[in-house]
N, C-alpha and C. Protein backbone atom coordinates (compact mmCIF):
# COMPACT_ATOMS: atom_id res chain seq x y z
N UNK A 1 80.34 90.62 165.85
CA UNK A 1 80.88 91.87 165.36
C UNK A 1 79.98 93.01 165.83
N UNK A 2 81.04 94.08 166.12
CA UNK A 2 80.03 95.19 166.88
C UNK A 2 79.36 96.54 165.57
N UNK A 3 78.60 96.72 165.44
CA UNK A 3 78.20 98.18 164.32
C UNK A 3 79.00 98.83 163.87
N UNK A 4 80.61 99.13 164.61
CA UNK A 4 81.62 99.79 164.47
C UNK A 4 82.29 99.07 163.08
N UNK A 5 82.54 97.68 163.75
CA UNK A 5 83.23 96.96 162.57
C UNK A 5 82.41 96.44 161.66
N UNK A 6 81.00 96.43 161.54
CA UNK A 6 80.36 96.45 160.44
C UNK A 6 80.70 97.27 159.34
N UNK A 7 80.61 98.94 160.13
CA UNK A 7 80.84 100.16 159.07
C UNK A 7 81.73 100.28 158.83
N UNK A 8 83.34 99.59 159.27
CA UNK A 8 84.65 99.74 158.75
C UNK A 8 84.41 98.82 157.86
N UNK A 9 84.05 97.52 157.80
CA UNK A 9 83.60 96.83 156.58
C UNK A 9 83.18 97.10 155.07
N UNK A 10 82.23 97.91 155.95
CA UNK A 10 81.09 98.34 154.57
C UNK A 10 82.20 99.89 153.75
N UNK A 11 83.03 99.97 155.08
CA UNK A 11 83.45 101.22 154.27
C UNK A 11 85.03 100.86 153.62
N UNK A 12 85.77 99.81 154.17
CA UNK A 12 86.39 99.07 153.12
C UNK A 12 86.62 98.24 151.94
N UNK A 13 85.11 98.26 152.04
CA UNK A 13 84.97 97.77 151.04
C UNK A 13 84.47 98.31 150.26
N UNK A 14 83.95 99.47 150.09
CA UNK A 14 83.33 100.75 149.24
C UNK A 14 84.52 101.36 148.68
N UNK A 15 85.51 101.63 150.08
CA UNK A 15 86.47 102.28 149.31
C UNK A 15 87.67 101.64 148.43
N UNK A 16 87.42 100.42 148.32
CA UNK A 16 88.28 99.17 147.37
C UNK A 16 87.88 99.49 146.40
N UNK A 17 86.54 99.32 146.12
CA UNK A 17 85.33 99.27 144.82
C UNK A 17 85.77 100.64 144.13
N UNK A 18 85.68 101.68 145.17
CA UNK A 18 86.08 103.23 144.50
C UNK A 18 87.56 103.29 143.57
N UNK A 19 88.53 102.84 144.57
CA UNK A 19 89.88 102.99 144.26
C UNK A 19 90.18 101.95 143.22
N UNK A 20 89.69 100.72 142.50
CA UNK A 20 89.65 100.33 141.61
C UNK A 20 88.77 100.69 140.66
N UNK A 21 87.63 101.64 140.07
CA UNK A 21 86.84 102.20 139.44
C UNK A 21 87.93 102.97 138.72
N UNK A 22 88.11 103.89 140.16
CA UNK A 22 89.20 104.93 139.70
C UNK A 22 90.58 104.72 138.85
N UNK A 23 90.79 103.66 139.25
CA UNK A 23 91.67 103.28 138.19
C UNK A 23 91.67 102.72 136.83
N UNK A 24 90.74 101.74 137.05
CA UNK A 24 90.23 101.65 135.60
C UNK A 24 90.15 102.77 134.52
N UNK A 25 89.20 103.80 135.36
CA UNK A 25 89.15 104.83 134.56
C UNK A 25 90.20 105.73 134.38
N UNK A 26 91.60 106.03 134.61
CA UNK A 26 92.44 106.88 134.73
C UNK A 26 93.03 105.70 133.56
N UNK A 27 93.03 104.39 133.32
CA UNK A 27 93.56 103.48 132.68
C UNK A 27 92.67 103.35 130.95
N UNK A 28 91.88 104.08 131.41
CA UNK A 28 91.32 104.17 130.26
C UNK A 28 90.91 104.97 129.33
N UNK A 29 91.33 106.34 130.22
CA UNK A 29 91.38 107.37 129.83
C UNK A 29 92.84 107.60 128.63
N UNK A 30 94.20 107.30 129.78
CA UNK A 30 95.31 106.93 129.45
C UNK A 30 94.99 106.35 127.81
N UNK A 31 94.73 105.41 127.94
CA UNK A 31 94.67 104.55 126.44
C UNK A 31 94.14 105.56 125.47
N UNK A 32 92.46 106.03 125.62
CA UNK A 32 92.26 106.92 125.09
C UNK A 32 93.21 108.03 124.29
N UNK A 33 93.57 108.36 125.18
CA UNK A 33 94.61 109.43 124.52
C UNK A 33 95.72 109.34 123.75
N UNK A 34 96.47 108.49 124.05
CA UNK A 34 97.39 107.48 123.38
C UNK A 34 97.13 106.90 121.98
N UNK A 35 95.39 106.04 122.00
CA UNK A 35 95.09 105.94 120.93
C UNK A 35 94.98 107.28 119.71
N UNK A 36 94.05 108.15 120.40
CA UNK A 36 94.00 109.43 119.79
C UNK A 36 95.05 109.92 119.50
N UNK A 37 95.58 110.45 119.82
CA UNK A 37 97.66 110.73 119.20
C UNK A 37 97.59 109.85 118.20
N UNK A 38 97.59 108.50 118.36
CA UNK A 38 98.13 107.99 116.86
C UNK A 38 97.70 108.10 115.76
N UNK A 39 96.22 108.62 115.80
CA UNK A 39 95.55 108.99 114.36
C UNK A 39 95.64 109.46 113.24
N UNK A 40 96.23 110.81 113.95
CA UNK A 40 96.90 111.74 112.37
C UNK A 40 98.31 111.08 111.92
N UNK A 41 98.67 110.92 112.77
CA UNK A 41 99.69 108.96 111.97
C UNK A 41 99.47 108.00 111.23
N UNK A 42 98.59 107.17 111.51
CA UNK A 42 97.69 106.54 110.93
C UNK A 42 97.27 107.04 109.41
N UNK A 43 96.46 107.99 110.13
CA UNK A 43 95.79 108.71 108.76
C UNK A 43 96.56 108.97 107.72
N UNK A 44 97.94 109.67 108.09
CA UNK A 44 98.75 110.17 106.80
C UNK A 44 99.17 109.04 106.19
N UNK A 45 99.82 107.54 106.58
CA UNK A 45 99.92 106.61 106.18
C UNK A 45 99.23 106.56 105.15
N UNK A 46 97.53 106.11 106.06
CA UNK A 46 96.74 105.60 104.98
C UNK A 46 96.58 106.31 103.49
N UNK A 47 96.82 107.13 104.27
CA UNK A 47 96.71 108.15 102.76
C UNK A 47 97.48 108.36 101.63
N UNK A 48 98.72 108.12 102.23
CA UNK A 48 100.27 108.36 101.64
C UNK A 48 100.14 106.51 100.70
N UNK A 49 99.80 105.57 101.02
CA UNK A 49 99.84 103.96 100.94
C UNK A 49 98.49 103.94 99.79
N UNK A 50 97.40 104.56 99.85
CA UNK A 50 96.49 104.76 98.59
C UNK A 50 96.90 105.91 97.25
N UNK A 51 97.68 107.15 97.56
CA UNK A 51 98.07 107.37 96.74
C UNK A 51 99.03 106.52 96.35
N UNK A 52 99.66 106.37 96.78
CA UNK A 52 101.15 105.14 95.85
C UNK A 52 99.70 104.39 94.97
N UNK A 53 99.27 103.60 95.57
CA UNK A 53 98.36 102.72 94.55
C UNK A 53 97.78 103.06 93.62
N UNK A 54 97.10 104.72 93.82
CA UNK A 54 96.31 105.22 92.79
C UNK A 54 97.55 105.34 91.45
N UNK A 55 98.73 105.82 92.07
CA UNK A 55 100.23 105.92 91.13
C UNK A 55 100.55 104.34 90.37
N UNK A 56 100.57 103.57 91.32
CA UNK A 56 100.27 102.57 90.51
C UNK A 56 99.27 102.30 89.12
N UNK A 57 98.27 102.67 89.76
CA UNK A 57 97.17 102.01 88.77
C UNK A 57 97.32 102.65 87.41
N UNK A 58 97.75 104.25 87.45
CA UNK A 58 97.91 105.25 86.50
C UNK A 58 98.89 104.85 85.92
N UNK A 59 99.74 104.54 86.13
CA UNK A 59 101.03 104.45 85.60
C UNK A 59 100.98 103.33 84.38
N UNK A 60 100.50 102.14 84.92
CA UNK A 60 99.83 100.90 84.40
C UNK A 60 98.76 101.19 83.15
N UNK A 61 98.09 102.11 83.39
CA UNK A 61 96.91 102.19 82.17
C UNK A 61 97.19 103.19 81.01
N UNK A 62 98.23 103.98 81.58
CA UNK A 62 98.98 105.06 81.06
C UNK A 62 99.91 104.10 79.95
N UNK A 63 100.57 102.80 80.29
CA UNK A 63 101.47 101.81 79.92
C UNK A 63 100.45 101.13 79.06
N UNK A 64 99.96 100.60 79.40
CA UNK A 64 98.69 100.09 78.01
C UNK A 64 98.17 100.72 77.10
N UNK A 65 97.70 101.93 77.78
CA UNK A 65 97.23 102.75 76.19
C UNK A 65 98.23 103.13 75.22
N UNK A 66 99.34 103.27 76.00
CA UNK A 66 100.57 103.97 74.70
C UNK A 66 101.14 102.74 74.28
N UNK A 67 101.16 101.18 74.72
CA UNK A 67 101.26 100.08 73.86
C UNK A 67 100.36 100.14 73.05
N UNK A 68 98.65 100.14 73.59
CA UNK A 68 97.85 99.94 72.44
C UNK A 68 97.95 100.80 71.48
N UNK A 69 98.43 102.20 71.45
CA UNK A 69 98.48 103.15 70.55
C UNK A 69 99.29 102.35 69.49
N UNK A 70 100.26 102.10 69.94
CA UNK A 70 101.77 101.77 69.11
C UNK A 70 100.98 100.71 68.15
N UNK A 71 100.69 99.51 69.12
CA UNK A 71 100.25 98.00 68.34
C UNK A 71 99.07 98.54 67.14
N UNK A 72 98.26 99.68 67.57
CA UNK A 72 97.62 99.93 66.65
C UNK A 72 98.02 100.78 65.27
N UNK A 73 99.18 101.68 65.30
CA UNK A 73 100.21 102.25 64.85
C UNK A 73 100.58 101.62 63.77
N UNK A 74 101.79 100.50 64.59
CA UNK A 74 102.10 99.38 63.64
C UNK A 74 100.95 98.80 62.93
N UNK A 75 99.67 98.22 63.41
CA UNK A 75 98.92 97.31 62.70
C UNK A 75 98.06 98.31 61.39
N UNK A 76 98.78 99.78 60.99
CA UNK A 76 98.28 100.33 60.26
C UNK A 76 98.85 100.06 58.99
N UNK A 77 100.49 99.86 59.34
CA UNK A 77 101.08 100.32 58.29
C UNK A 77 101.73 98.63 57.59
């Protein structure tokens, strides 16, 4: 092989290495962003899915105390 086709070598193969870097990174950028968008999605969910629960829990203890009121009510009289 002559020096010529050494450096077409060395430079095909540099520029393989480049043009797959580059993609990776345009591929990962991509995702990036994509992921990011879904967040304030996410987020309101999560948020919207813990209040219900906190509604739950209230609702529930709210339901016990005004039984226990009563049972204690009755157990007066």
């Amino acid at each position: 092989m002559g020096p010529v086709m050494v450096g077409v070598l060395i430079a095909t193969v540099a520029g393989l290495m480049a043009g797959s870097a580059t993609a990776r990174a345009k591929r990962a950028r991509l995702d990036y962003q994509r992921t990011k968008a879904l967040i304030p999605g996410a987020r309101k969910i999560a948020w919207s899915e813990s209040l219900r629960g906190i509604r739950v829990v209230a609702t529930a203890t709210a339901t016990l105390l005004a039984l226990a009121a009563v049972m204690h009510l009755i157990g007066q009289k």
